[in-house]
N, C-alpha and C. Protein backbone atom coordinates (compact mmCIF):
# COMPACT_ATOMS: atom_id res chain seq x y z
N UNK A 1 279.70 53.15 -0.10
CA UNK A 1 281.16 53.09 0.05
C UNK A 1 281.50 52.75 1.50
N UNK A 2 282.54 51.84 1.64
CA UNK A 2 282.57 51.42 2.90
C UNK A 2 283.51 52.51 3.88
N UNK A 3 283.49 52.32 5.01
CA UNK A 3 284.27 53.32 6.04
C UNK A 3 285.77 52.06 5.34
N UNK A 4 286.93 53.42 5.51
CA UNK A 4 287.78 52.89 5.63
C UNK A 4 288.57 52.74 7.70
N UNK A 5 288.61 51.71 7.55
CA UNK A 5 289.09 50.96 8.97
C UNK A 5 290.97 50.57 9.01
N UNK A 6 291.67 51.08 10.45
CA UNK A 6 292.73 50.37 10.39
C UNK A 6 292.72 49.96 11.83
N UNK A 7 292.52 48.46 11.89
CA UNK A 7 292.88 47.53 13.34
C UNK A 7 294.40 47.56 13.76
N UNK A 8 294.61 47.93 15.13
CA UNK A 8 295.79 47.71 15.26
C UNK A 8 295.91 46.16 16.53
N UNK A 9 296.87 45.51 17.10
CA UNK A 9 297.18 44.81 17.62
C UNK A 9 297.73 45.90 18.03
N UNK A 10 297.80 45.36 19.65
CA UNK A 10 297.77 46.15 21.34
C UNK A 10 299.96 45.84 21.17
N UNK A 11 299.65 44.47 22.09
CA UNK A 11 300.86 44.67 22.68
C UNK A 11 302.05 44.05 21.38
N UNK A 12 303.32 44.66 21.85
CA UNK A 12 304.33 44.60 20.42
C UNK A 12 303.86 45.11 19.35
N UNK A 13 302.98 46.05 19.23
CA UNK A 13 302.27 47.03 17.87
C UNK A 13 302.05 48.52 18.48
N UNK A 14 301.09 48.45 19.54
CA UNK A 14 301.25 49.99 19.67
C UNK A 14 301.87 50.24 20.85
N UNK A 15 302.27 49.21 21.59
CA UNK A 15 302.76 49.06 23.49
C UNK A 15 303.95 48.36 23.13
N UNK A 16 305.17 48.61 23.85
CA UNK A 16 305.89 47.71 24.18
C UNK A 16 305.85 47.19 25.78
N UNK A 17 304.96 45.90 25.82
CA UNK A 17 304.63 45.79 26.86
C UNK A 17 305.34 44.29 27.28
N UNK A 18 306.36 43.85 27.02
CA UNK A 18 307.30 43.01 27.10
C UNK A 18 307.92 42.70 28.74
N UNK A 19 308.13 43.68 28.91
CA UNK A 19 308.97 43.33 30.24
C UNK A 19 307.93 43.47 31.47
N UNK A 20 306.81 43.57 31.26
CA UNK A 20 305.62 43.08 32.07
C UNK A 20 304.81 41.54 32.02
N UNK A 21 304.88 41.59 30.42
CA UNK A 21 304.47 40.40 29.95
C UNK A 21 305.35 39.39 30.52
N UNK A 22 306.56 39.21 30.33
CA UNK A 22 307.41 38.27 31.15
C UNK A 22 307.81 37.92 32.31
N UNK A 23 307.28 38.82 33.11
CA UNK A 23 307.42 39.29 34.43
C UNK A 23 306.48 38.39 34.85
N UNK A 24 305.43 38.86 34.39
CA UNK A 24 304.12 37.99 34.93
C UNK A 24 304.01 36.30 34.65
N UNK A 25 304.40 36.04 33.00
CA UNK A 25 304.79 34.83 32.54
C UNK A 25 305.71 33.81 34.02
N UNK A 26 306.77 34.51 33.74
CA UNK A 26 307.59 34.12 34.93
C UNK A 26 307.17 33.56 36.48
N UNK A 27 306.91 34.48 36.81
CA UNK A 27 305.78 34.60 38.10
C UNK A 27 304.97 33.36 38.37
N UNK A 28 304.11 33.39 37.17
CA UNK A 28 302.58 32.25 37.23
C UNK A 28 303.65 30.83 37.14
N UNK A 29 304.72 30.74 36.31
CA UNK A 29 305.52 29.35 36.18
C UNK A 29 306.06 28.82 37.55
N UNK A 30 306.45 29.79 38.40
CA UNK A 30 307.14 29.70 39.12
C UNK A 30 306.52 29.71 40.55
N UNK A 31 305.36 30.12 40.24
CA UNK A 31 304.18 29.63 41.03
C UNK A 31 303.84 28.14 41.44
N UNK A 32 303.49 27.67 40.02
CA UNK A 32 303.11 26.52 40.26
C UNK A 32 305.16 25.69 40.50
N UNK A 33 305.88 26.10 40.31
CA UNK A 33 307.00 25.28 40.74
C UNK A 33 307.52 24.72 39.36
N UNK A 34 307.25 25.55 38.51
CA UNK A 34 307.70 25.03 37.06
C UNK A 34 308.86 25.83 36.85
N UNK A 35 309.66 25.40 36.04
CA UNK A 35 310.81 26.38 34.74
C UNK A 35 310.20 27.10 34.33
N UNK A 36 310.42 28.67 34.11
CA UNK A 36 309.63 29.57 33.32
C UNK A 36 310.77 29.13 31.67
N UNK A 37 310.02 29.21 31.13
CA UNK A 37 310.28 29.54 29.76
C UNK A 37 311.39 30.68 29.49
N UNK A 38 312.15 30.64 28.31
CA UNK A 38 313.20 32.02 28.32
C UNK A 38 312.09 32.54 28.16
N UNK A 39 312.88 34.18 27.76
CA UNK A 39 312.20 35.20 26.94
C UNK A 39 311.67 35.38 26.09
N UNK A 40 312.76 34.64 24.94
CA UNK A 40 312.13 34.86 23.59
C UNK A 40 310.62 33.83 22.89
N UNK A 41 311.25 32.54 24.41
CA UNK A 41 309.92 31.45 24.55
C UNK A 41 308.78 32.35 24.38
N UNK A 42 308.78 33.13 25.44
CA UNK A 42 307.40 33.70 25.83
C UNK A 42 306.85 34.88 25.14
N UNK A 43 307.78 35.49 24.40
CA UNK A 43 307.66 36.51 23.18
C UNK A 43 307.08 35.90 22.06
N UNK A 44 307.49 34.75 22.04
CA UNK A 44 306.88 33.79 21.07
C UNK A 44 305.19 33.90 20.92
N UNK A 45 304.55 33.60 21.89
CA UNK A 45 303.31 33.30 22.03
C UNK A 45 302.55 34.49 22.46
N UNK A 46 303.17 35.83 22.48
CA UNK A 46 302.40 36.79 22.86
C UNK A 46 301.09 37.05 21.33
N UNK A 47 300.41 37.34 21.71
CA UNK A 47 298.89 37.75 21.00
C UNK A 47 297.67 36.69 21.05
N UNK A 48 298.21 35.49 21.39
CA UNK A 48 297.11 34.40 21.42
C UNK A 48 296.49 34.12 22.92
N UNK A 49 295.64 33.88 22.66
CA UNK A 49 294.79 34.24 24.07
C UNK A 49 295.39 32.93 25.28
N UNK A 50 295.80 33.22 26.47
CA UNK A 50 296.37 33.08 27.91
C UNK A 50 295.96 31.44 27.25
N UNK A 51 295.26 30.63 27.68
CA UNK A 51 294.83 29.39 27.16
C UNK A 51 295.82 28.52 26.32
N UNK A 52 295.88 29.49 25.31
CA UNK A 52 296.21 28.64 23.79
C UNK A 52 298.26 29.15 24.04
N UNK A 53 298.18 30.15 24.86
CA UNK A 53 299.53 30.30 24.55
C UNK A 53 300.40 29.33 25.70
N UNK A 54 299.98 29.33 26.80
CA UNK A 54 300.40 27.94 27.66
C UNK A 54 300.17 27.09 26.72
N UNK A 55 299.52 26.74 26.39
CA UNK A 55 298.93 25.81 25.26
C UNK A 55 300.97 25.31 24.89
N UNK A 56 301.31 26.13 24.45
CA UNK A 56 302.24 26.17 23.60
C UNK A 56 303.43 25.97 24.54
N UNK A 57 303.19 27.21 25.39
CA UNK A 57 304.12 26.74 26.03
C UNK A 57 305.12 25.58 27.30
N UNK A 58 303.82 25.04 27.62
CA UNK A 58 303.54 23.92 28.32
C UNK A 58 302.10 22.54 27.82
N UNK A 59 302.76 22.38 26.41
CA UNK A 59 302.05 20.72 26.06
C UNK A 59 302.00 20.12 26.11
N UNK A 60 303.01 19.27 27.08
CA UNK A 60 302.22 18.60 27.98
C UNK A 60 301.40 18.20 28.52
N UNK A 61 300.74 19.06 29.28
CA UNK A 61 299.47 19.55 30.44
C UNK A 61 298.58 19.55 29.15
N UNK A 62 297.66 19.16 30.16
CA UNK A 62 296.05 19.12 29.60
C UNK A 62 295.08 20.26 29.32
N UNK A 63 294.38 20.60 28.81
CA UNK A 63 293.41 21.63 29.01
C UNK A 63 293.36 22.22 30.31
N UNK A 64 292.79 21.39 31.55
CA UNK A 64 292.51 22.38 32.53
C UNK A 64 293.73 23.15 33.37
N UNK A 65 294.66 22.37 32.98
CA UNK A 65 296.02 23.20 33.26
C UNK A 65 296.61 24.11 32.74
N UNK A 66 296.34 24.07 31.76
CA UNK A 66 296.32 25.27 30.87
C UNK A 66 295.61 26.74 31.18
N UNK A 67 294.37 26.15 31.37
CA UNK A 67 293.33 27.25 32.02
C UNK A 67 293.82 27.87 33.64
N UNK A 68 294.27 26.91 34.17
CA UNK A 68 294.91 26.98 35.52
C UNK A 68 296.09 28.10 35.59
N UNK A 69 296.73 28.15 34.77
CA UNK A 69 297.81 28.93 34.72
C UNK A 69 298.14 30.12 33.96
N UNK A 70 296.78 30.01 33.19
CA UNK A 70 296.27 31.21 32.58
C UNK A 70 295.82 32.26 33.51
N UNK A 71 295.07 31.89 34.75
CA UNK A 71 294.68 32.58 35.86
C UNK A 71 295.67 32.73 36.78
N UNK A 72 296.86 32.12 36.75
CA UNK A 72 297.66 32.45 37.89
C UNK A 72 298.88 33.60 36.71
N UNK A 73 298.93 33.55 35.67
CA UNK A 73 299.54 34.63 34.82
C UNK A 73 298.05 35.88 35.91
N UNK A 74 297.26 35.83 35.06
CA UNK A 74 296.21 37.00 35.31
C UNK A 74 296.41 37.80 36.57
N UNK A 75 296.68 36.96 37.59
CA UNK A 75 296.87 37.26 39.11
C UNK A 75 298.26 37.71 39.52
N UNK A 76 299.25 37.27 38.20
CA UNK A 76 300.61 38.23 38.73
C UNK A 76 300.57 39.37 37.83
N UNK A 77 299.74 39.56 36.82
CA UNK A 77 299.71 40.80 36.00
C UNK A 77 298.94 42.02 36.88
N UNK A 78 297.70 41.41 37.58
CA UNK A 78 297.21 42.13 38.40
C UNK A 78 297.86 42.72 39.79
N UNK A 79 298.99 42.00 40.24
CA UNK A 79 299.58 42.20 41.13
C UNK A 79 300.90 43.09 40.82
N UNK A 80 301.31 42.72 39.28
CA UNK A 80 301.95 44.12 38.98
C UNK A 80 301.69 45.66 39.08
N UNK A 81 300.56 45.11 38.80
CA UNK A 81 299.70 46.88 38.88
C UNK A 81 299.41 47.31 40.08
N UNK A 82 299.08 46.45 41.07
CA UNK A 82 299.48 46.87 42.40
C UNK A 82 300.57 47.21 43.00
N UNK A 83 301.13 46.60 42.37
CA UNK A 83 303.17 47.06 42.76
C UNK A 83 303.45 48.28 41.92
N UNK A 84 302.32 49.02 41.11
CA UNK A 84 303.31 49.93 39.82
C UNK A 84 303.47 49.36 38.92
N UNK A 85 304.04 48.27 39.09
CA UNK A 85 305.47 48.10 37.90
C UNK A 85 304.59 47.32 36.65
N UNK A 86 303.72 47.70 35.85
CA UNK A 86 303.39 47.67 34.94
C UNK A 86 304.02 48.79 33.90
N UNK A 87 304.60 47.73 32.74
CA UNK A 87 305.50 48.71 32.22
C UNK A 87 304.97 48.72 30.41
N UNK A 88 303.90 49.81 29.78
CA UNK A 88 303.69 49.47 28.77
C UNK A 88 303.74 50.97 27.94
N UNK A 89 304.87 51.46 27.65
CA UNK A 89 305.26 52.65 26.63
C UNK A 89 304.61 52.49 25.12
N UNK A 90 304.18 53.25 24.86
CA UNK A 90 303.98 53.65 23.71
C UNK A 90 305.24 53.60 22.71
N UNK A 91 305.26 52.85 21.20
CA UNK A 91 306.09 53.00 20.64
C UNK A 91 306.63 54.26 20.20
N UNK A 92 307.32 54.75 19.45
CA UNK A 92 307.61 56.16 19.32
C UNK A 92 306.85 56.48 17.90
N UNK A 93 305.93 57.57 17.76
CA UNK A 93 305.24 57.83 17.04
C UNK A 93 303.91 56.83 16.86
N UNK A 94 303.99 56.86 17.64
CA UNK A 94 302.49 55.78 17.38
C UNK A 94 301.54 57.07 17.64
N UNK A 95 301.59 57.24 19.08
CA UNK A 95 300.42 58.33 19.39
C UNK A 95 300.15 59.60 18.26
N UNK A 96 301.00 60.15 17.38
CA UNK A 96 300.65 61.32 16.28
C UNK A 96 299.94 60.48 15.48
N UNK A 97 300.74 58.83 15.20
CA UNK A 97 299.74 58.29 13.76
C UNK A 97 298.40 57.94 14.14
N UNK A 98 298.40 57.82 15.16
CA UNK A 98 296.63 57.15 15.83
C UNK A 98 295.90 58.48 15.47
N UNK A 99 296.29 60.14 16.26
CA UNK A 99 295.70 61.23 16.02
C UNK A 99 295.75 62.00 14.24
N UNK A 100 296.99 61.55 13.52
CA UNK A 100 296.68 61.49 12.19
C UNK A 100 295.23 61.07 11.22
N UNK A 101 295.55 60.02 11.77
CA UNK A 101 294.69 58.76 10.99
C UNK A 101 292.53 59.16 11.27
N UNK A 102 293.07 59.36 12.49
CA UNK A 102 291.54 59.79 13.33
C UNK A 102 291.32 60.81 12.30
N UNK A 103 292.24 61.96 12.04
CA UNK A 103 291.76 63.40 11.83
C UNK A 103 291.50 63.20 10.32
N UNK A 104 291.88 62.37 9.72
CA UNK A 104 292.20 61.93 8.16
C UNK A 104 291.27 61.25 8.21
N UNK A 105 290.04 60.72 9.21
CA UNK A 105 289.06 60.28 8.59
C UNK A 105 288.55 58.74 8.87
N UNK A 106 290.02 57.96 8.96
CA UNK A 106 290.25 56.06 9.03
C UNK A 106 289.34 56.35 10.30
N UNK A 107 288.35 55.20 10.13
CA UNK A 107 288.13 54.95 11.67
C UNK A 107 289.35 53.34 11.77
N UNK A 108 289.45 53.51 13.49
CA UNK A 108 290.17 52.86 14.50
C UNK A 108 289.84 51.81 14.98
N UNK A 109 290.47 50.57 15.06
CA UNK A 109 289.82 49.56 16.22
C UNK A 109 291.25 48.78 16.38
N UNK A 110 291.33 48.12 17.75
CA UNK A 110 292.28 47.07 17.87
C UNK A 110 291.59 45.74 18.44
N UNK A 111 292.30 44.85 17.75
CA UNK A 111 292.34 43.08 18.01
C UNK A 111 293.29 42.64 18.40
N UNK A 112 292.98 42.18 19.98
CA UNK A 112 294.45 41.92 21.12
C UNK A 112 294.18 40.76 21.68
N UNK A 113 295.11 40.12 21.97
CA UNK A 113 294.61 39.15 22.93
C UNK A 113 294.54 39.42 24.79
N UNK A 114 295.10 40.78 24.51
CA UNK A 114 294.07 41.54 26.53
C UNK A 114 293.27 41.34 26.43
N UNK A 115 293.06 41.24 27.59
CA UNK A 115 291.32 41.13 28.18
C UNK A 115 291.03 42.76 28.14
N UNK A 116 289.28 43.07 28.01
CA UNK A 116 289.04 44.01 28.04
C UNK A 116 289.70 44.78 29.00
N UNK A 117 289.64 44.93 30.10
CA UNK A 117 290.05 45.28 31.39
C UNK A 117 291.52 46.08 31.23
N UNK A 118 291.98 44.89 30.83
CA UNK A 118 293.92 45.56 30.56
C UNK A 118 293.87 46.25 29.09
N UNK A 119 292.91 46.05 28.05
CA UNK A 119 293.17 47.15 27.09
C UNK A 119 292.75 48.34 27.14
N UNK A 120 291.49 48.69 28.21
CA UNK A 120 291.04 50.02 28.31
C UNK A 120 292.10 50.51 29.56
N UNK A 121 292.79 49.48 30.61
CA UNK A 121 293.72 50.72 30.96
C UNK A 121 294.40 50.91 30.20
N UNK A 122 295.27 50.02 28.92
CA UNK A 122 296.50 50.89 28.49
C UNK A 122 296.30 51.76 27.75
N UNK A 123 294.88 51.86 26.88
CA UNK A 123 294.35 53.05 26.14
C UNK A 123 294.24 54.66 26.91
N UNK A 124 293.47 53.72 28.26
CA UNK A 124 293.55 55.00 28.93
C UNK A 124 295.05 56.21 29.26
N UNK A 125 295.24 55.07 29.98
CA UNK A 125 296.69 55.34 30.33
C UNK A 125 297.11 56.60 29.30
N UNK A 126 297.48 56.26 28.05
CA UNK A 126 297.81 56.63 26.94
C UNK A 126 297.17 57.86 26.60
N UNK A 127 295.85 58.00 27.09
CA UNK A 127 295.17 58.89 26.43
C UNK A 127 294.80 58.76 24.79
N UNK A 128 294.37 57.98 24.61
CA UNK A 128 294.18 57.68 23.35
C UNK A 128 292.80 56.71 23.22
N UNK A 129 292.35 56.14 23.97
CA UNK A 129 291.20 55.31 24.29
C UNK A 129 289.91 55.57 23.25
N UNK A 130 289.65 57.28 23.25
CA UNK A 130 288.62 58.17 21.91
C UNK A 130 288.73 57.72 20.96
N UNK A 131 290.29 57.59 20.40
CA UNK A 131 290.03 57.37 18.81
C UNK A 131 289.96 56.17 18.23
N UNK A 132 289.43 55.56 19.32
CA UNK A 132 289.17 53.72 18.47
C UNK A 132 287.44 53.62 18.77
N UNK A 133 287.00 53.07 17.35
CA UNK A 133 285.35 52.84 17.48
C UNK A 133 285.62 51.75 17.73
N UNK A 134 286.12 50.85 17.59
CA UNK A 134 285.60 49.33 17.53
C UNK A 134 286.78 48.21 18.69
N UNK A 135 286.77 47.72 20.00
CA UNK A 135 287.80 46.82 20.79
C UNK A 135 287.38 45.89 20.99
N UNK A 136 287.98 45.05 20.39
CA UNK A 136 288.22 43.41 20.40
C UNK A 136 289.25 42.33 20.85
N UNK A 137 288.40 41.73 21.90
CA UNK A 137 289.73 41.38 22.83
C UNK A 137 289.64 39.81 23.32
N UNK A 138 290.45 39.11 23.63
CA UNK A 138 290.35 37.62 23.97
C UNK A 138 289.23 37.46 25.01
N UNK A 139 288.76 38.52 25.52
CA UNK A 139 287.39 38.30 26.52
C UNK A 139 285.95 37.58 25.79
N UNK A 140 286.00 38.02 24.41
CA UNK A 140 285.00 37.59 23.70
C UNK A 140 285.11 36.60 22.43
N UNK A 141 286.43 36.18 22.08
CA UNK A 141 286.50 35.82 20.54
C UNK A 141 287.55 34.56 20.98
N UNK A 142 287.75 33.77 19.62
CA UNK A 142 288.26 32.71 19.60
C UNK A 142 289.72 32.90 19.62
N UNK A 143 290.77 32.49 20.17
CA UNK A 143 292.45 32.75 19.55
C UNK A 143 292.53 33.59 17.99
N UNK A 144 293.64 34.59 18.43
CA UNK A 144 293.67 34.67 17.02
C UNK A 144 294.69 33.32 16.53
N UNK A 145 294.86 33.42 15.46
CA UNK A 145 294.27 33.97 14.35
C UNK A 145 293.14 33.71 13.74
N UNK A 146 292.32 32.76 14.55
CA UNK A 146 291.28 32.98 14.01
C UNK A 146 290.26 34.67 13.35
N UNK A 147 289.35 34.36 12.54
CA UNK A 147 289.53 36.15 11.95
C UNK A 147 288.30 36.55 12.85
N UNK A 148 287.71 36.21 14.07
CA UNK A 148 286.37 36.32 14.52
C UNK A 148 286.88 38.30 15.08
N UNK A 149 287.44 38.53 15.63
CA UNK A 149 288.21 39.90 16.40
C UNK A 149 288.08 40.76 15.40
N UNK A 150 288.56 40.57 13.79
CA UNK A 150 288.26 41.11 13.06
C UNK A 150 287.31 41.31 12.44
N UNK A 151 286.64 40.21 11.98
CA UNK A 151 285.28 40.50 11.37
C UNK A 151 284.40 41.42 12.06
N UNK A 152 284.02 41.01 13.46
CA UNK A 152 283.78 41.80 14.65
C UNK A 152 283.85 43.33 14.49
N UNK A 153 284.90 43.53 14.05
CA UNK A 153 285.19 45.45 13.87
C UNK A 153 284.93 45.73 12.94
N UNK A 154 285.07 44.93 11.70
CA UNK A 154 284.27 45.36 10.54
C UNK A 154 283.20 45.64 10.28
N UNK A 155 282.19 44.50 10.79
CA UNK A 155 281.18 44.83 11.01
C UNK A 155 280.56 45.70 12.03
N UNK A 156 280.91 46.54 12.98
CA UNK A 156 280.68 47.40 14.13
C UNK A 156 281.42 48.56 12.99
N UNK A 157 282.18 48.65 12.52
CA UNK A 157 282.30 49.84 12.22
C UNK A 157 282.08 50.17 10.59
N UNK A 158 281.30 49.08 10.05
CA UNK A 158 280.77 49.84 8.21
C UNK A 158 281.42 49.83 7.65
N UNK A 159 282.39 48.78 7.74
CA UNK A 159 283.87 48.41 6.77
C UNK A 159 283.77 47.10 5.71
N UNK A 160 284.32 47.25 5.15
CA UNK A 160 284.37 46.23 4.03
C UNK A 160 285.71 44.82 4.25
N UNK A 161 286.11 44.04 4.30
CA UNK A 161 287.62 43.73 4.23
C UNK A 161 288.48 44.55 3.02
N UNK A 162 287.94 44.71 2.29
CA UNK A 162 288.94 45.62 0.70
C UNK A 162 289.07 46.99 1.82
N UNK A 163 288.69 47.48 2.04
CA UNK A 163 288.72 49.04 3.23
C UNK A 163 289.10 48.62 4.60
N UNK A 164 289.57 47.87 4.68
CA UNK A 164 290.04 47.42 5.96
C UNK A 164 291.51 47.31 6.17
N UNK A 165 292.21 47.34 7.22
CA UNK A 165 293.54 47.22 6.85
C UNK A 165 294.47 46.68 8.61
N UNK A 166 294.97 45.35 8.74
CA UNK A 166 295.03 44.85 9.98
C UNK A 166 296.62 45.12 10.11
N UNK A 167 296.90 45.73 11.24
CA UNK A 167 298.38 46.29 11.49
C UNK A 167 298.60 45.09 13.34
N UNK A 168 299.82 44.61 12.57
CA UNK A 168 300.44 43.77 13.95
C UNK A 168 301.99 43.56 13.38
N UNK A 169 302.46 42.68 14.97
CA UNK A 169 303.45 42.26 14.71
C UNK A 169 304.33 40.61 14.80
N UNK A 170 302.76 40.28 14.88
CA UNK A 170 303.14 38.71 14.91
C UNK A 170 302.32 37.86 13.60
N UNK A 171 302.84 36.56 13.33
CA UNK A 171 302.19 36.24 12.12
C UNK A 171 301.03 35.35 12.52
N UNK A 172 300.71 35.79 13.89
CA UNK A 172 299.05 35.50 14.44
C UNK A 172 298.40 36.57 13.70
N UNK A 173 298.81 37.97 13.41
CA UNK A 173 298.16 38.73 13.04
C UNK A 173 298.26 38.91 11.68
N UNK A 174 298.76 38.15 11.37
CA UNK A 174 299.02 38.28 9.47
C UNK A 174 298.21 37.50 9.06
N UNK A 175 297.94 36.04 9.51
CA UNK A 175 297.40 35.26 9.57
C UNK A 175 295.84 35.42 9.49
N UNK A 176 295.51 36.12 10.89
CA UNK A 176 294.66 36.40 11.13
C UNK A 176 293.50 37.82 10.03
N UNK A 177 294.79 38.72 9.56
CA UNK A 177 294.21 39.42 8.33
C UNK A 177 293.72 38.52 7.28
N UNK A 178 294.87 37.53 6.71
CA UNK A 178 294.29 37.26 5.45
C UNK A 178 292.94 36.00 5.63
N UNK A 179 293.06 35.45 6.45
CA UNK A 179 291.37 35.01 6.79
C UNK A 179 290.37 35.82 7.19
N UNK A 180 290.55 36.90 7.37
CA UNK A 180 289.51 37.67 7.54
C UNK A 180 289.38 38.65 5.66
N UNK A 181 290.17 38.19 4.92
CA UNK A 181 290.65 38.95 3.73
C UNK A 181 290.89 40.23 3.78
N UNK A 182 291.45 40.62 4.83
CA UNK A 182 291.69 42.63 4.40
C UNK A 182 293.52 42.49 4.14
N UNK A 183 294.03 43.27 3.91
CA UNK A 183 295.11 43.66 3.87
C UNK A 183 295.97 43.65 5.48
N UNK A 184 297.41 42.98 5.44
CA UNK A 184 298.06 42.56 6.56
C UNK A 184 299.49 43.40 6.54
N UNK A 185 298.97 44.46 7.53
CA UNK A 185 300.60 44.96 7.68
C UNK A 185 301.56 44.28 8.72
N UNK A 186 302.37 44.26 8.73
CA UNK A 186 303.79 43.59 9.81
C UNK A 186 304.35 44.96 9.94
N UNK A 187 304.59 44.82 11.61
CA UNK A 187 305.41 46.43 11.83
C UNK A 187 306.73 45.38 12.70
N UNK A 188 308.13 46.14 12.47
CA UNK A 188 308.94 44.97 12.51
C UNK A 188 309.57 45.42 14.07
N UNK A 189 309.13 45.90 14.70
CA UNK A 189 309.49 46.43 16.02
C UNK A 189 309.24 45.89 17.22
N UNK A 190 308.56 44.51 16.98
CA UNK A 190 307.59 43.83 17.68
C UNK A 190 308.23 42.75 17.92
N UNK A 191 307.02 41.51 18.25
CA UNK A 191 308.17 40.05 19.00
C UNK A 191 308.24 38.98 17.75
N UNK A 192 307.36 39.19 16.77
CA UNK A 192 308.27 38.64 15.74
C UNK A 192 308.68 39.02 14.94
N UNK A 193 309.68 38.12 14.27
CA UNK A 193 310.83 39.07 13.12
C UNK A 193 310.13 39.57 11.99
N UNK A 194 310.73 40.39 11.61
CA UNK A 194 310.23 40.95 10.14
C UNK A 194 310.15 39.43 9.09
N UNK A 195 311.43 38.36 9.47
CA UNK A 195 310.99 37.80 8.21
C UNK A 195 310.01 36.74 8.40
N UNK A 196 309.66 36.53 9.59
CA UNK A 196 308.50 35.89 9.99
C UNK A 196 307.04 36.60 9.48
N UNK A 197 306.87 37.75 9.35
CA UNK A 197 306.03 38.46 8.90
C UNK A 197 305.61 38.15 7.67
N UNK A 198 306.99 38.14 6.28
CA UNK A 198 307.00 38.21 5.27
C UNK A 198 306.67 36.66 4.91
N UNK A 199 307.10 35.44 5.80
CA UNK A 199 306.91 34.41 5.75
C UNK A 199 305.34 34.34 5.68
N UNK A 200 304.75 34.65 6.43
CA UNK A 200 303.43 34.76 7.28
C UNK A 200 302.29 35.21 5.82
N UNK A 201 302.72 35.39 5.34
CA UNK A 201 302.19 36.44 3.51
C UNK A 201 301.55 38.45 4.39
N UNK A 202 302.89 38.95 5.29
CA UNK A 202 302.30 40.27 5.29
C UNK A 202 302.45 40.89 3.78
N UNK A 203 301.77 41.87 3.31
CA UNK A 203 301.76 42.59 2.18
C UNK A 203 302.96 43.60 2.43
N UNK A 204 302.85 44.11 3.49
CA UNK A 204 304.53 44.67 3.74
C UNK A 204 304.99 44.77 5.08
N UNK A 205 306.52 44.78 5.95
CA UNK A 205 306.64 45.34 6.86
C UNK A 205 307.17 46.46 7.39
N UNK A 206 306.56 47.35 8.24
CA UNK A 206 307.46 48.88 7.83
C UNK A 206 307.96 48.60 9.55
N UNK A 207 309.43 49.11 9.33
CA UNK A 207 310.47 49.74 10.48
C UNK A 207 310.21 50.72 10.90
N UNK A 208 309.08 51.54 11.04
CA UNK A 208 308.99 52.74 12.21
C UNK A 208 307.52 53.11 11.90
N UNK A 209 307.28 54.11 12.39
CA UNK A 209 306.00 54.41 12.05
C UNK A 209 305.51 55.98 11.03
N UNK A 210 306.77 56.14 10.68
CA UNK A 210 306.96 56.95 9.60
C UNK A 210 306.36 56.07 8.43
N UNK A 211 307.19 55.03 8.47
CA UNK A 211 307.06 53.96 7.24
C UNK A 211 305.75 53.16 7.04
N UNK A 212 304.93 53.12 8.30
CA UNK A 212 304.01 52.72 8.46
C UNK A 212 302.52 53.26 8.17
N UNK A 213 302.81 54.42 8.24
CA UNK A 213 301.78 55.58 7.61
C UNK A 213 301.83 55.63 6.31
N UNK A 214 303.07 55.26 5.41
CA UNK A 214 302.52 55.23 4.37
C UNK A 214 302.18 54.06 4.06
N UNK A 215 302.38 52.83 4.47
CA UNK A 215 301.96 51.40 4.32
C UNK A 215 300.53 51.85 4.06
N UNK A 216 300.05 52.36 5.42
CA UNK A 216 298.53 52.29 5.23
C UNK A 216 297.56 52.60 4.72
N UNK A 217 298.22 53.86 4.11
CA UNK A 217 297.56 54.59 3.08
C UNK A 217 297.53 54.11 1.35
N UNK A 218 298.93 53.14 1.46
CA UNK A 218 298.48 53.01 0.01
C UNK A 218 298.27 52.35 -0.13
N UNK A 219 297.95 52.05 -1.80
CA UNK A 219 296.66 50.90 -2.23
C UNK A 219 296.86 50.10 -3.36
């Protein structure tokens, strides 16, 4: 019998880490002497790895510019954290359902597009870092949605896709469930809309994390 597994996606799933994310976005554009993108531009492309999301948001530019400005994001995110002002709260109730879920048995993993580095501080941070066996992060795997992040935890943690269950909030991550075949939750609190979710084929999206606990549990 397989372990039952629930992956979560980092930022806009268990962080609202938005007004850092843009901060930094901003920053690296304006670096090189470009227009930053609005907000919701850059909300757009959060979960896909630094690369692919310039990618998007500047197509224009070629590959190595892309890569170029992926590192000058990296260098104002890092420089946030030197200033403090890294700003990534916990949604409300997230932290009981993570310690729920642990005590109930699910093992834990998340698939983010952070780099290792920035997901073990915000775990840390959090205090919550223990109850995930399995972290998968754009340091090692292809963009999501490709399903490589996932398979990855499945296999590290004795899961099946039928016992598996991928919680995000973009339809990179919906996406990214049903090629990996497990079950795709949408939590609608995040940077894309709920009906983008439902577009996306999530199986459901829950509005809080009341609602979300029971998403996960049933079958």
């Amino acid at each position: 019998m397989s372990n039952r597994l629930a992956v979560f996606d980092c930022d806009g799933t268990l962080v609202d880490s938005q007004h850092s994310i843009c901060t930094a976005m901003i920053r690296a554009f304006e670096g090189e002497k470009l227009v930053p993108p609005d907000r919701a531009t850059i909300l757009s492309v959060v979960g896909l790895s630094l690369p692919l999301a310039m990618a998007r948001l500047l197509p224009q530019a070629d590959a190595a510019y892309h890569d170029h400005l992926a590192e000058g994001y990296k260098l104002a995110f890092r420089q946030l954290r030197r200033e403090n002002a890294v700003s990534e709260p916990l949604y409300p109730g997230i932290a009981d359902l993570i310690r729920e879920l642990d005590a109930d048995g699910w093992l834990l993993g998340v698939a983010t597009g952070k780099s290792d580095r920035g997901l073990n501080l915000c775990l840390s941070h959090h205090g919550i870092h223990a109850h995930f066996v399995t972290l998968q992060t754009a340091d090692r795997h292809p963009s999501k949605p490709h399903p490589s992040m996932l398979l990855t935890a499945m296999a590290e943690a004795g899961a099946s896709p039928e016992s598996t269950v991928m919680i995000g909030d973009t339809s990179f991550d919906i996406d990214m469930a049903l090629a990996a075949g497990t079950r795709a939750l949408g939590v609608g609190w995040g940077y894309h809309t709920p009906q983008d979710l439902v577009a996306a084929g999530a199986h459901s999206v829950a509005m809080d994390s009341e609602e979300l606990r029971g998403h996960i549990h049933a079958r």
